[in-house]
Protein backbone atom coordinates (compact mmCIF):
# COMPACT_ATOMS: atom_id res chain seq x y z
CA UNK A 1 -19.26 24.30 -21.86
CA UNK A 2 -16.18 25.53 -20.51
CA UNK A 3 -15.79 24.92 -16.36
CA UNK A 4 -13.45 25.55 -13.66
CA UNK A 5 -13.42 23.22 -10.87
CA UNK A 6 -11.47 24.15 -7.65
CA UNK A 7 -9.50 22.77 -4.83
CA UNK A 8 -7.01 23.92 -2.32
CA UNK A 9 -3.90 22.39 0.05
CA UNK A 10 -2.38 23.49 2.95
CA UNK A 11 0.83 22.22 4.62
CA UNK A 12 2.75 22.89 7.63
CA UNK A 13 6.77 21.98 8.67
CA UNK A 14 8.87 20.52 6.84
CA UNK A 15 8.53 17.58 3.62
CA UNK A 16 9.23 14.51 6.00
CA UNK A 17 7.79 15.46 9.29
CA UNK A 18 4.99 17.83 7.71
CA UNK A 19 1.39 17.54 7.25
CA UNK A 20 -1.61 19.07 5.56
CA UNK A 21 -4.73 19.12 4.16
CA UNK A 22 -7.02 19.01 1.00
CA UNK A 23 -9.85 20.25 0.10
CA UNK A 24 -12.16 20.02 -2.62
CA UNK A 25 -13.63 23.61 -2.82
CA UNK A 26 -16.47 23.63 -5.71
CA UNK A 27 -18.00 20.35 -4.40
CA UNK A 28 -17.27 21.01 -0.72
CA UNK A 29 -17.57 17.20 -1.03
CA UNK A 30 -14.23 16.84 1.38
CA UNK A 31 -12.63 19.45 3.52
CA UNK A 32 -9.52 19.37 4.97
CA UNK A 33 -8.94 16.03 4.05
CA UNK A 34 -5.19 14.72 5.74
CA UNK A 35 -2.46 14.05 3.78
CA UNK A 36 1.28 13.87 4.09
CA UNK A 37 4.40 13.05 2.56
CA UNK A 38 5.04 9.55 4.58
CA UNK A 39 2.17 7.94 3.07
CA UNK A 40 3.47 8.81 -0.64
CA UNK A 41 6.36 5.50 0.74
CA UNK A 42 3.76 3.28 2.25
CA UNK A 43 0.61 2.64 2.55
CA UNK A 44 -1.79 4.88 5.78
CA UNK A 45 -5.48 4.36 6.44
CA UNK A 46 -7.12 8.01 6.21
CA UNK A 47 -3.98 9.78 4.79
CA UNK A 48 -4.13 10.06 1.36
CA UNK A 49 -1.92 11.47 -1.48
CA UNK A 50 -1.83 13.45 -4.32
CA UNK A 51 -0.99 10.64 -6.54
CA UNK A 52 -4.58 8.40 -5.08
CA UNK A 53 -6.54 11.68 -5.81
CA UNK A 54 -5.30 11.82 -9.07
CA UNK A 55 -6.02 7.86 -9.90
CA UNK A 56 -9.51 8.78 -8.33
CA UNK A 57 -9.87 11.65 -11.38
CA UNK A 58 -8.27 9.60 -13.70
CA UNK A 59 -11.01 6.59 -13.17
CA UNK A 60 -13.55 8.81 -12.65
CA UNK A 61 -12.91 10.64 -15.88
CA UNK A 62 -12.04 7.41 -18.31
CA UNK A 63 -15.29 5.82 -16.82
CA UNK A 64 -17.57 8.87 -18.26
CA UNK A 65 -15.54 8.94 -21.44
CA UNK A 66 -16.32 5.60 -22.12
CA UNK A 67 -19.76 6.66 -21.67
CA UNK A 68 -19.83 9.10 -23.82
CA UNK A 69 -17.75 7.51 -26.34
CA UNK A 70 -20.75 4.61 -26.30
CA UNK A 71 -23.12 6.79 -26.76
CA UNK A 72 -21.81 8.08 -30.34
CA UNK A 73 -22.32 4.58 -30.84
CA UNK A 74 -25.79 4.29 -29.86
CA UNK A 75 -25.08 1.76 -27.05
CA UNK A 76 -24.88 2.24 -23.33
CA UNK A 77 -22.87 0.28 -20.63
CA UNK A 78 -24.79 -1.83 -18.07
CA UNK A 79 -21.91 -0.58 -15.86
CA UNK A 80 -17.76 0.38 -16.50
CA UNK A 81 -15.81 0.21 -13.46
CA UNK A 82 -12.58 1.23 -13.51
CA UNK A 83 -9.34 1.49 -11.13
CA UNK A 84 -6.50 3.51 -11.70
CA UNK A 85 -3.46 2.31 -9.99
CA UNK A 86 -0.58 5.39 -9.73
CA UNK A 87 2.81 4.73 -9.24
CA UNK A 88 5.51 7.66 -7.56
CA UNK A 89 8.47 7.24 -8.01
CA UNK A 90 12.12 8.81 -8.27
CA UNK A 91 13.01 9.40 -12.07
CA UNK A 92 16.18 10.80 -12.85
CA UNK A 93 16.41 12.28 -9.32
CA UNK A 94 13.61 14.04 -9.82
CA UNK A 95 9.79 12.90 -8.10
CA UNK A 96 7.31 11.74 -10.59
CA UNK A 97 4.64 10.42 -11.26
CA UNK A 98 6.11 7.25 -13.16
CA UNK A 99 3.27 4.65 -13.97
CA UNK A 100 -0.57 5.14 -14.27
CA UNK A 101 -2.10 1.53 -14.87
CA UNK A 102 -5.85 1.61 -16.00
CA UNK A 103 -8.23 -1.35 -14.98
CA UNK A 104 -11.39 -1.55 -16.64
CA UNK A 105 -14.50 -3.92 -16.70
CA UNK A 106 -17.31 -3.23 -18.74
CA UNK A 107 -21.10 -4.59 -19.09
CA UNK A 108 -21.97 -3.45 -22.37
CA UNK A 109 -24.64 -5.93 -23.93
CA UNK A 110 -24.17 -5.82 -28.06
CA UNK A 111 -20.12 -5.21 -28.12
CA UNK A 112 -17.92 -7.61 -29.64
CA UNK A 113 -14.22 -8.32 -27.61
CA UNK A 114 -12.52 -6.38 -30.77
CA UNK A 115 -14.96 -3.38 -31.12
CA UNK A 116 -14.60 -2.96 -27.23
CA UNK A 117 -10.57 -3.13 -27.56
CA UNK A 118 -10.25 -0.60 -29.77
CA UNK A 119 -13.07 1.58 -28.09
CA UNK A 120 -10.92 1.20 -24.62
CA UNK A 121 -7.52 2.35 -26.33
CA UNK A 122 -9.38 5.19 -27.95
CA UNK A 123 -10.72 5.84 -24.35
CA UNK A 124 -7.34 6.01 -22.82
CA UNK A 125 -5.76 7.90 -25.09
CA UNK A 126 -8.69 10.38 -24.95
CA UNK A 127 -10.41 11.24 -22.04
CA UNK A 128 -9.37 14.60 -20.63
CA UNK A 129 -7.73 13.16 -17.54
CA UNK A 130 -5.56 11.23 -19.82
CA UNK A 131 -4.67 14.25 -22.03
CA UNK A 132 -3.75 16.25 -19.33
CA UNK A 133 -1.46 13.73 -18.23
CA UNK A 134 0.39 13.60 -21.32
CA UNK A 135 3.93 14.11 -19.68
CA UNK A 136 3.08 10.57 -17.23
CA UNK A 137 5.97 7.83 -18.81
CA UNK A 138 3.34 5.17 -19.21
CA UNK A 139 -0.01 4.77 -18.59
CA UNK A 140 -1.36 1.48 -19.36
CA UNK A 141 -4.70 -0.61 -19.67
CA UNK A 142 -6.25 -4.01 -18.97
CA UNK A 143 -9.97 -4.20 -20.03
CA UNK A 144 -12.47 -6.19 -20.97
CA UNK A 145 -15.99 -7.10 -21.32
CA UNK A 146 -18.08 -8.45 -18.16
């Protein structure tokens, strides 16, 4: 089942005054979307950052896991939403990605508080995105049932 997804960046000038762009190459489902360095320090409407896209993928990926983790269980979600807030920050001198915090709600009609704990740690700890993070600090979770 193995697949390769693709994207690409481009950047022009220097860190601080540069720009460039993103692009998600096997969905085509953005092009030469704008980002830049500034808006890594505060917040710009259509700019985003590496660290967003990565929150985006990291949701994304914990909400299907969940899925799938349900459905060893023979249940299935009414809906899981989940946010994935990233923080960047300056560790040891170095830029890194410090902090990912994991929001989750869940409809899931038949799960007890405690089963659906456990099955959100497992979750966190598990889903791809996650593992691939591995080197992030901290990533923490709040969750619980709708």
């Amino acid at each position: 089942m193995a697949n390769t997804s693709s994207a690409s960046a481009h950047w022009e000038d220097t860190l601080e005054e540069g720009f460039g762009t993103i692009s998600a190459e096997s969905s085509q489902l953005f092009t030469e979307a704008p980002y830049n360095f500034k808006a890594r320090a505060e917040s710009q409407v259509h700019i985003t950052t590496p660290e967003e896209l990565l929150g985006a993928a990291h949701a994304a990926c914990f909400s299907q896991a969940m899925a799938l983790f349900l459905g060893q269980k023979n249940l299935v979600a009414k809906s899981i939403d989940t946010r994935a807030d990233v923080t960047f920050d300056v560790v040891d001198g170095a830029p890194t990605v410090a902090k990912i915090h994991l929001t989750n709600v869940s409809n899931i009609p038949g799960m007890s508080e405690a089963d659906f704990a456990q099955l959100a740690e497992f979750t966190k700890n598990n889903c791809p995105v996650s593992r691939a993070l591995a080197g992030v600090q901290e990533i923490t979770l709040d969750a619980k049932l709708a």
